[in-house]
Protein backbone atom coordinates (compact mmCIF):
# COMPACT_ATOMS: atom_id res chain seq x y z
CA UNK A 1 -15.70 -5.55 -15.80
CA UNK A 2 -12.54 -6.20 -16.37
CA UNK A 3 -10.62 -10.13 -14.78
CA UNK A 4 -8.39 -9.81 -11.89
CA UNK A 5 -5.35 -11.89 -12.07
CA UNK A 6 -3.86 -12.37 -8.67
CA UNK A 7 0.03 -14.17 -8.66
CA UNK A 8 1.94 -15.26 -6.37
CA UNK A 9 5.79 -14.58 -6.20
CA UNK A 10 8.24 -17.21 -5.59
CA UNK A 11 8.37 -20.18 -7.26
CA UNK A 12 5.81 -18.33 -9.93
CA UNK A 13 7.31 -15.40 -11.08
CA UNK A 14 10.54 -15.41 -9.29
CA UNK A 15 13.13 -18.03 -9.57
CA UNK A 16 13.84 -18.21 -5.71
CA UNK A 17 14.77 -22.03 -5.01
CA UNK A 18 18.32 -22.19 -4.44
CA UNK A 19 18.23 -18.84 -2.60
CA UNK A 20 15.53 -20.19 -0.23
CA UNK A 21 16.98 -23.71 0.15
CA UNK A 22 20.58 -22.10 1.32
CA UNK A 23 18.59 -19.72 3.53
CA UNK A 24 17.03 -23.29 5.31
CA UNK A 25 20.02 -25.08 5.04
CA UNK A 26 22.70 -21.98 6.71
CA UNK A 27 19.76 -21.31 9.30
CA UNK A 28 19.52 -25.43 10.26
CA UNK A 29 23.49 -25.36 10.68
CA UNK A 30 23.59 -22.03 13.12
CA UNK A 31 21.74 -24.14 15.63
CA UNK A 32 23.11 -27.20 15.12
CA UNK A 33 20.91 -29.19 12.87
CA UNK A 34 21.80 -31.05 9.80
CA UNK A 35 20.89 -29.30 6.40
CA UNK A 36 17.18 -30.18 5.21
CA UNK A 37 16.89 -31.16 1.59
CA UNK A 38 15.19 -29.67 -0.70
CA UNK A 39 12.68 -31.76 -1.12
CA UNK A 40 11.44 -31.02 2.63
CA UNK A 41 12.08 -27.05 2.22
CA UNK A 42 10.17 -26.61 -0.47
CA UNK A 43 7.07 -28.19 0.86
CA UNK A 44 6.78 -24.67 3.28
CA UNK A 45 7.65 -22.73 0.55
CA UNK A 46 3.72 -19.90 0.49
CA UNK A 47 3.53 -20.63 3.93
CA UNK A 48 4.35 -17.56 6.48
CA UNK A 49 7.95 -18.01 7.57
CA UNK A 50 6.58 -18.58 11.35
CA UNK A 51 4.43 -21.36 10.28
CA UNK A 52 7.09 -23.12 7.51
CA UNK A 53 9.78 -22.94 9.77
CA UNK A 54 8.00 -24.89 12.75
CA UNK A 55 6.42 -27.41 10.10
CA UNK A 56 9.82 -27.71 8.76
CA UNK A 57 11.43 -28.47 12.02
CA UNK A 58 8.47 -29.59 14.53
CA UNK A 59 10.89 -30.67 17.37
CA UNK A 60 12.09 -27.10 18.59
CA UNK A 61 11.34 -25.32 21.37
CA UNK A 62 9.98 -21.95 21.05
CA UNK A 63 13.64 -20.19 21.69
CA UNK A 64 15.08 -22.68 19.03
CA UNK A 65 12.24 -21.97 16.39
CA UNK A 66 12.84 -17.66 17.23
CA UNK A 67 16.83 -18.86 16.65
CA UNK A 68 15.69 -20.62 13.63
CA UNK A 69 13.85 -17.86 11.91
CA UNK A 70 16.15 -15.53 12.85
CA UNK A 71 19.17 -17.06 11.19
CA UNK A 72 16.71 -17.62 7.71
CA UNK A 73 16.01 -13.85 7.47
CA UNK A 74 19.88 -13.17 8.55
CA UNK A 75 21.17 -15.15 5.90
CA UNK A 76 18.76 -13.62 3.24
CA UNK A 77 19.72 -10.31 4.60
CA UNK A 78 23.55 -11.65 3.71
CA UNK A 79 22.50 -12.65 0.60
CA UNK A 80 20.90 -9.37 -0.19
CA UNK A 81 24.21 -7.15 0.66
CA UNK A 82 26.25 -9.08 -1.20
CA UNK A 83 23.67 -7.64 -4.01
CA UNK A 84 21.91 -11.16 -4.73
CA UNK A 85 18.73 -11.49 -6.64
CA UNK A 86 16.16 -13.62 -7.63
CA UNK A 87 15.86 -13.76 -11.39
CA UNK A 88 12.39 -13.71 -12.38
CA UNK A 89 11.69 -17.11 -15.09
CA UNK A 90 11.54 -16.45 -18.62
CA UNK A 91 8.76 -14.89 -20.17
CA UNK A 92 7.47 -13.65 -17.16
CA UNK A 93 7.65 -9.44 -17.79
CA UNK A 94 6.33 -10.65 -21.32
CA UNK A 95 3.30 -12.75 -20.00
CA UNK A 96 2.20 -9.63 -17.40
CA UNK A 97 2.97 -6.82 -19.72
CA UNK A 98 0.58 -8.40 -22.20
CA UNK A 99 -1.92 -8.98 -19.37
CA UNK A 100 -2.06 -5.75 -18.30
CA UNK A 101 -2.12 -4.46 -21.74
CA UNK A 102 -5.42 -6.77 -22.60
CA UNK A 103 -6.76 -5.24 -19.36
CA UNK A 104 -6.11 -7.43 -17.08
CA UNK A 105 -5.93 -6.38 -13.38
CA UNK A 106 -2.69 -7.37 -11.60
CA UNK A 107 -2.29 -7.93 -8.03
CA UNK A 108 0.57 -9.73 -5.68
CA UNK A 109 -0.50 -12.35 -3.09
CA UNK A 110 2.44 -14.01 -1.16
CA UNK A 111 4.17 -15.52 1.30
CA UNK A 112 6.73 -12.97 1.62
CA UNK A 113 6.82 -10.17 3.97
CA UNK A 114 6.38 -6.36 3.29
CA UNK A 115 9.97 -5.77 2.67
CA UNK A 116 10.34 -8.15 0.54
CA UNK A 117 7.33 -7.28 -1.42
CA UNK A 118 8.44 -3.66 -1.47
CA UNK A 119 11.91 -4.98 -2.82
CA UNK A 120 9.80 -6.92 -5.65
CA UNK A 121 7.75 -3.86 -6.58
CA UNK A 122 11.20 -2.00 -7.14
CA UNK A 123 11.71 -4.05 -10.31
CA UNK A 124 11.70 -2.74 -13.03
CA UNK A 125 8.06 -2.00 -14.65
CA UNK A 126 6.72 -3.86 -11.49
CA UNK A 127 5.23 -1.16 -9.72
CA UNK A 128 3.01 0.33 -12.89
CA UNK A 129 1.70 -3.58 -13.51
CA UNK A 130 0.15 -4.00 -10.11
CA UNK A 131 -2.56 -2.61 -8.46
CA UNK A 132 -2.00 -4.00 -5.43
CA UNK A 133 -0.06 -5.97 -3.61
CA UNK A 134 -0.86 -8.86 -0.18
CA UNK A 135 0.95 -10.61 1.98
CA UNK A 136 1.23 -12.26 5.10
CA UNK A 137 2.20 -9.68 7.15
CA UNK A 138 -1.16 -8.06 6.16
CA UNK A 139 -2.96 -10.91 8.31
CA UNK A 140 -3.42 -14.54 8.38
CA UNK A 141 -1.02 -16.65 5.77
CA UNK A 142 -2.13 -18.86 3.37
CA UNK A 143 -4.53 -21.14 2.71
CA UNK A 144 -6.62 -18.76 4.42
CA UNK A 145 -8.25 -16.74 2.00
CA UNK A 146 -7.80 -13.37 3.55
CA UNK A 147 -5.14 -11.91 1.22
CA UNK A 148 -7.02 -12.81 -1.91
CA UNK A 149 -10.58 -11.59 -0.19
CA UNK A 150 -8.05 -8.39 0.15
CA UNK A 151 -6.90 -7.86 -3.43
CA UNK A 152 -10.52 -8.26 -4.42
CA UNK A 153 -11.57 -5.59 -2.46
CA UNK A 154 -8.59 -3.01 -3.42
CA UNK A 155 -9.45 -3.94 -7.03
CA UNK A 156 -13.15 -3.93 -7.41
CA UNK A 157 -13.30 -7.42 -8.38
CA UNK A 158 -15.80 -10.66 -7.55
CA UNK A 159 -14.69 -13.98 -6.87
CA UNK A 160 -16.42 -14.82 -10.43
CA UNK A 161 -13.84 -12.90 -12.27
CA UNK A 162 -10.77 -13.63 -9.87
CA UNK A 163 -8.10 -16.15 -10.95
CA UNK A 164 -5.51 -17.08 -8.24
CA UNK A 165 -2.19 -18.46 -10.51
CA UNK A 166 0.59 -20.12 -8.28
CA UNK A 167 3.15 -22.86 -7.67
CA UNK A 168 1.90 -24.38 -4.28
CA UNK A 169 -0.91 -26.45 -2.67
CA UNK A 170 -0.96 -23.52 -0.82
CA UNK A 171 -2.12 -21.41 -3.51
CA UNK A 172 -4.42 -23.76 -4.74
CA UNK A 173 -6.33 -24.13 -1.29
CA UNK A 174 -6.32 -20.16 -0.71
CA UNK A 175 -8.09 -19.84 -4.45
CA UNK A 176 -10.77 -22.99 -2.94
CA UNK A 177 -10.78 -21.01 0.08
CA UNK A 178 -11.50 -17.60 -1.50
CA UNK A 179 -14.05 -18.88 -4.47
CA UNK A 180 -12.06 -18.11 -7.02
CA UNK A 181 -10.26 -20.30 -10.18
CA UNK A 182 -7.29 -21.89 -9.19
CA UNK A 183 -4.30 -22.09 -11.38
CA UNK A 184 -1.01 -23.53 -10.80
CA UNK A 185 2.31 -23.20 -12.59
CA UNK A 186 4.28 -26.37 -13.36
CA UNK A 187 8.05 -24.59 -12.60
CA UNK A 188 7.87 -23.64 -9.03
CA UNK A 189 8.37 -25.55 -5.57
CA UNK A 190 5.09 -28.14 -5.78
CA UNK A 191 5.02 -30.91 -8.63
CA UNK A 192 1.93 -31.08 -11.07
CA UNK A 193 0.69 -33.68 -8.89
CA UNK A 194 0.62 -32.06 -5.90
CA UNK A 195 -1.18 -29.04 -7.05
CA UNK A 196 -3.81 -31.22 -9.06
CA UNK A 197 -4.27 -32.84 -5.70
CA UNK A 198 -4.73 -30.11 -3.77
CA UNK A 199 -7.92 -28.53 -6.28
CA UNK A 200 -5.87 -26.93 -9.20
CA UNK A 201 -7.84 -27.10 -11.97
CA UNK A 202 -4.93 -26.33 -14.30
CA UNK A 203 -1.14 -26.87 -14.08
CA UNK A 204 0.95 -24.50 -17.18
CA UNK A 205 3.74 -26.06 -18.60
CA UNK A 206 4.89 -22.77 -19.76
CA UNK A 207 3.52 -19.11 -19.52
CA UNK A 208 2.19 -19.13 -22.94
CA UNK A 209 -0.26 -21.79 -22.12
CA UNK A 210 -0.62 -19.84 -19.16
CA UNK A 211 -1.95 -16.82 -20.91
CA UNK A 212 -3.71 -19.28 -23.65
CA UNK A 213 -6.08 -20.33 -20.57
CA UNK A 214 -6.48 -16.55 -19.10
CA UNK A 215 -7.39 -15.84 -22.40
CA UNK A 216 -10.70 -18.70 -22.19
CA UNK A 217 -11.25 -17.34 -18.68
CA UNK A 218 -11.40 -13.55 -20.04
CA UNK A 219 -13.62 -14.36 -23.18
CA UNK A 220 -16.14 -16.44 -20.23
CA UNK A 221 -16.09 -13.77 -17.93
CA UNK A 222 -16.76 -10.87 -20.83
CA UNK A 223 -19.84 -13.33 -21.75
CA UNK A 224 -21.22 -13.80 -18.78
């Protein structure tokens, strides 16, 4: 049978800091807070936005948290018209187009919701790499395991052949969670550190060490 790599989006294959730091910080300031630093807004980064935006500001009340959200997903929605994009990082289209071309299976597990999924999957080449595609909105948020326990089921894979690759804790502890071999990625929202602490038991430097170790993971699984 063929591996199933599952990645997350931001912070792994998308290059979303600065977009989701101005979201926090233009949200904060609509409702009178001072601007978080980055150091606190990527911590929430994976998480669903209900649940990063209350960890990221504990002290509101439930009509300040609903103002709160609302003012993130306006100012990505101001972003968006005034035709903003994430890049994806370097190398990234290489890494998954020779992944899928080794036979790989592809599949998308993140934080975002289905819109912005969709708008992901309307890269281009996107939509013929993956076979499918989770996310919170699909049912409980991560570190629960349910979205990878998902793409295992829409791909016909086992937890023996699964690899979960990400930037956050939070990725690492859904991988635990789900049984399967958690990787991190060192260019994202969570240090080295923090995703070695949280399980990982890998952190790439770069995407072709990435693939070097999905390679050893393909040849065990093949073996097997």
């Amino acid at each position: 049978m063929r591996p199933l790599a599952v990645f997350d989006i931001d912070g792994t294959l998308v290059d979303s800091r600065a977009s989701i730091h101005r979201a926090a910080c233009e949200a904060a300031r609509d409702i009178g807070l001072p601007e978080p630093d980055y150091d606190r807004v990527r911590q929430i980064v994976g998480l669903t936005l209900e649940h990063g935006m209350a960890v990221l500001e504990p002290g509101l009340s439930p009509a300040d948290l609903a103002r709160f959200i609302a003012g993130f997903r306006a100012s990505f929605s101001r972003m968006y018209a005034e035709g903003h994009e994430e890049p994806l990082y370097p190398e990234a289209m290489t890494a998954l187009r020779r992944l899928h071309r080794d036979g790989w299976r592809l599949a998308l597990a993140t934080g975002q919701n289905r819109r912005g999924v969709a708008r992901n999957l309307a890269r281009e080449g996107w939509a013929d790499l993956f076979i499918s595609s989770h996310c919170a909105e699909d049912g409980p948020g991560k570190p629960d395991p349910a979205m990878l326990h998902a793409a295992m089921a829409a791909c016909d894979a086992d937890p023996a052949m699964t690899v979960m690759i990400g930037d956050t804790a939070h990725d690492i502890q859904m991988a635990i969670n789900a049984g399967v071999l958690p990787l991190g990625v060192a260019w994202g929202f969570h240090t080295v550190e923090e995703q070695l602490a949280a399980g990982a038991r890998h952190v790439a430097r770069s995407f072709n060490e990435l693939t070097v170790v999905l390679d050893g993971f393909a040849d065990m699984t093949r073996a097997a």
